[in-house]
Protein backbone atom coordinates (compact mmCIF):
# COMPACT_ATOMS: atom_id res chain seq x y z
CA UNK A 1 92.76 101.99 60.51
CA UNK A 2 95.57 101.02 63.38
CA UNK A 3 94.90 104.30 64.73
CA UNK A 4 91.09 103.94 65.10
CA UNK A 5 91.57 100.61 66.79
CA UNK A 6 94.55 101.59 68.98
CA UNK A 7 91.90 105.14 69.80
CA UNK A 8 89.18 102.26 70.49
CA UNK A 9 91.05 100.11 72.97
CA UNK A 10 91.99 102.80 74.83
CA UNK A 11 88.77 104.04 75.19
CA UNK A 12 87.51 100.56 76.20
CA UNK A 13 90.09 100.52 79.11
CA UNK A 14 89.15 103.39 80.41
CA UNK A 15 85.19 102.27 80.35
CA UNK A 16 83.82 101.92 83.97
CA UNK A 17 82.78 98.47 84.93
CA UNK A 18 78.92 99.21 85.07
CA UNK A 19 78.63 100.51 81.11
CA UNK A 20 80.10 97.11 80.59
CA UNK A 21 78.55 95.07 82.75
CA UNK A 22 75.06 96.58 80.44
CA UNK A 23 77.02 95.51 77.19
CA UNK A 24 78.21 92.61 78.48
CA UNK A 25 74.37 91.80 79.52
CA UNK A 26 72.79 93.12 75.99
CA UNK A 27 75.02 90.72 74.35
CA UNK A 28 74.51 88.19 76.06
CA UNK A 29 70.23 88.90 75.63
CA UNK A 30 70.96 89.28 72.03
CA UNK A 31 72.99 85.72 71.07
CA UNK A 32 71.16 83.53 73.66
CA UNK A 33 67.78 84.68 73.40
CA UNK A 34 65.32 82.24 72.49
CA UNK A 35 63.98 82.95 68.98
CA UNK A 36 60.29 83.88 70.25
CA UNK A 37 61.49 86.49 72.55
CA UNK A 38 64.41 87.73 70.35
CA UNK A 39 61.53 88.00 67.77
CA UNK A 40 59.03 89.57 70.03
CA UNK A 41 62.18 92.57 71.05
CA UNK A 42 62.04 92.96 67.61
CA UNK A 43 66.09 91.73 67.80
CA UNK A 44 66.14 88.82 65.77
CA UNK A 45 67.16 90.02 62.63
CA UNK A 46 69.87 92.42 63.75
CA UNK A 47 71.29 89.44 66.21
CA UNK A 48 71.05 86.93 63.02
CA UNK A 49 72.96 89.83 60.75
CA UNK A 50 75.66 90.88 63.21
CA UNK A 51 76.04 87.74 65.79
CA UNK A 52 79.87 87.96 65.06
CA UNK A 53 79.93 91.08 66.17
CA UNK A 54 78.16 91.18 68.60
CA UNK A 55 79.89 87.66 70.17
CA UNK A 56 83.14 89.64 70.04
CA UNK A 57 81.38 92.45 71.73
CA UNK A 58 80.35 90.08 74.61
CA UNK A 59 83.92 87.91 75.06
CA UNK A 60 85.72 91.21 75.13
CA UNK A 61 83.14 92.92 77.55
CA UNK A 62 82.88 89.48 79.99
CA UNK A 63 87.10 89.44 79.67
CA UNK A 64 87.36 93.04 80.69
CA UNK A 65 84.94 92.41 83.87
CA UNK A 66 86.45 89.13 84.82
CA UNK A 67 89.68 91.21 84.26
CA UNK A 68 88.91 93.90 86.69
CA UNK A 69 87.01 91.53 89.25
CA UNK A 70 90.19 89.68 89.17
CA UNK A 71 92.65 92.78 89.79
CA UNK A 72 89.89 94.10 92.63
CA UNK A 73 90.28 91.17 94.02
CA UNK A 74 94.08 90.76 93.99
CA UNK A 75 94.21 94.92 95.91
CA UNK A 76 91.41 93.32 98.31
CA UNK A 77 93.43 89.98 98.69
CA UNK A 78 96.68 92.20 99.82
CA UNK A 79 94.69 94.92 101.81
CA UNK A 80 93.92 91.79 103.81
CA UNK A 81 97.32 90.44 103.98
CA UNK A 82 98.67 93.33 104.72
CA UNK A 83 96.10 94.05 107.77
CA UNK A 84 96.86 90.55 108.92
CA UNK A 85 100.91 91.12 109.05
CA UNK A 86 100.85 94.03 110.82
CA UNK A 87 98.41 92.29 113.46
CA UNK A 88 101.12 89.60 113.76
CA UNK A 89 104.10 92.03 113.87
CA UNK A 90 102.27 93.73 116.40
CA UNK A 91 101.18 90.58 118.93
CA UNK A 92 104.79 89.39 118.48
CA UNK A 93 106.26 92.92 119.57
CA UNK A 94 103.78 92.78 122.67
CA UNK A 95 104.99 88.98 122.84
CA UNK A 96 108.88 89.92 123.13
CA UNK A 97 108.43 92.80 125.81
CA UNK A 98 111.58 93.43 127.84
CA UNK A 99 111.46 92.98 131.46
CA UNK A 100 111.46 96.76 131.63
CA UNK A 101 108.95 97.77 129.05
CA UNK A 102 106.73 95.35 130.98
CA UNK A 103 106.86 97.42 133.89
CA UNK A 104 106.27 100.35 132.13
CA UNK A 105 103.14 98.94 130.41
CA UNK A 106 101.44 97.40 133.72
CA UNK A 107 99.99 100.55 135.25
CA UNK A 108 98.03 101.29 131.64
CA UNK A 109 96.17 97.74 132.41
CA UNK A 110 96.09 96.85 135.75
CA UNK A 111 95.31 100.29 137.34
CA UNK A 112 93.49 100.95 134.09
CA UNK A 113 95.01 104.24 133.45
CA UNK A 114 94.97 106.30 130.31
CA UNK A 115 97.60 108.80 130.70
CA UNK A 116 101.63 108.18 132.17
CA UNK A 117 104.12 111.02 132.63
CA UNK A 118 107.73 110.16 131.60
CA UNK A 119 110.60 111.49 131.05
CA UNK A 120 111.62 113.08 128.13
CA UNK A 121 115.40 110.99 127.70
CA UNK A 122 113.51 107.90 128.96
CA UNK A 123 114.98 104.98 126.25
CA UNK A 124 112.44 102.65 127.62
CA UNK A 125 109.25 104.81 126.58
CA UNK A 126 111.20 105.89 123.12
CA UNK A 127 111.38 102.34 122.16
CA UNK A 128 107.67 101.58 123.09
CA UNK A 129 106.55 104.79 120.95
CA UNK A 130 109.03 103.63 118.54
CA UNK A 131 107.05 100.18 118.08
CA UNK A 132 103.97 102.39 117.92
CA UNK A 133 103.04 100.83 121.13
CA UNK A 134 102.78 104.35 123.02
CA UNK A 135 101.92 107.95 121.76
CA UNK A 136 102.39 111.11 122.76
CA UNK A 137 99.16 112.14 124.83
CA UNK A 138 100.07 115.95 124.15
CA UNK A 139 102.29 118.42 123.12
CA UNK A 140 102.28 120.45 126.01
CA UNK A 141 104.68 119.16 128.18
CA UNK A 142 106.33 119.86 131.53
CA UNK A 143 110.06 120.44 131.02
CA UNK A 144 110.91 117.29 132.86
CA UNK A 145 107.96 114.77 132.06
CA UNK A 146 105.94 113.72 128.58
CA UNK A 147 102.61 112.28 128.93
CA UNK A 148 101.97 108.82 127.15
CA UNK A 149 99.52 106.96 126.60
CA UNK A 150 98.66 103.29 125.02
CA UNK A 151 97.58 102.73 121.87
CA UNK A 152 93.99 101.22 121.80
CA UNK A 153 95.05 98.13 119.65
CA UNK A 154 97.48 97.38 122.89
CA UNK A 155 95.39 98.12 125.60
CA UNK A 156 93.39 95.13 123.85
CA UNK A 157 95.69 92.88 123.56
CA UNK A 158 97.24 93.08 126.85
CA UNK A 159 93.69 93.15 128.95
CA UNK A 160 93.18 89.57 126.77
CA UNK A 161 96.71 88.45 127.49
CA UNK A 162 97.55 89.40 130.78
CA UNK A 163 100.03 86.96 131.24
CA UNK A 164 102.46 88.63 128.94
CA UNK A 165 103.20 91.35 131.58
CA UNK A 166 104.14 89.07 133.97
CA UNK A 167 108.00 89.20 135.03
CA UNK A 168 108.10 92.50 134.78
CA UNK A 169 111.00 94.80 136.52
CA UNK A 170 111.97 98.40 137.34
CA UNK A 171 114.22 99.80 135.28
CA UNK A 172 118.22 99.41 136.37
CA UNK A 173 119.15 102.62 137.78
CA UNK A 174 120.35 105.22 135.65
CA UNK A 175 124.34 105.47 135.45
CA UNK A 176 125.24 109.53 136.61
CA UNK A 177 126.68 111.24 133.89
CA UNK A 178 130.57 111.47 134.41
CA UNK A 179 130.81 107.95 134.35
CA UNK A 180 133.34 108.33 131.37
């Protein structure tokens, strides 16, 4: 007996929410019906014989959807969260620019270019790919330069906020190598 209950359970949870949403709606036809239509079906008599069964068929079947609408819900409720915190992470990254990556960002929007060549030991540029603020353009590259280019979402954000490449300065130059 536990075994065919336990079999039909799992069964039910695996049921796709359409099947149920049918159920859920014969049910419903069946115990709230008024008499003269349940009569004119041709349901009245099996509704009057079985209406505890077929009430438990309905809570369970409403549950279940009001289950899964509830757990769709709660994955659409964090997609959405989760899209909005990366926006944020993202504006404040553009918002706490160093002087430097400033500099290197103002050519993509105010000579509207797509494409910069850097260097391939350039720290600057590996920290703005590294906020996922540039990309590699290619991967055929000259043995001294690396083209770049902005990510869309940035490009965006800076042509609407112009003001937050203001102050920008060249890099400090470059210490030689036998400085140690």
């Amino acid at each position: 007996m536990l075994e065919g209950v336990a079999s039909f359970i799992g069964s039910f949870r695996k049921m796709a929410p359409v099947p149920l949403l049918a159920i859920g709606i014969a049910t419903g036809v069946l115990l709230f019906a008024p008499d003269m239509l349940a009569k004119t079906l041709g349901v009245a008599d099996f509704a009057n014989q079985y209406r505890g069964i077929i009430g438990g068929i309905f809570i369970i079947a409403w549950s279940y959807l009001f289950a899964h609408l509830l757990w769709w819900g709660r994955g659409r409720a964090f997609a959405a969260y989760e899209s909005w915190h990366k926006v944020k992470i993202r504006e404040s990254q553009l918002r706490e620019l160093t002087p430097e990556e400033k500099y290197y960002l103002k050519p993509y929007i105010s000579d509207d270019i797509n494409t910069q060549r850097f260097s391939h030991d350039d720290g600057v540029v590996g920290g703005l790919v590294g906020k996922n603020i540039l990309y590699r353009a290619s991967n055929l590259i000259d043995i001294n330069e690396i083209p770049y280019n902005i990510q869309p979402w940035a490009r965006r954000y800076l042509k609407n906020h112009r003001e937050l490449l203001e102050g920008s300065q060249p890099p400090s130059v470059k210490q030689s190598d036998d400085h140690w």
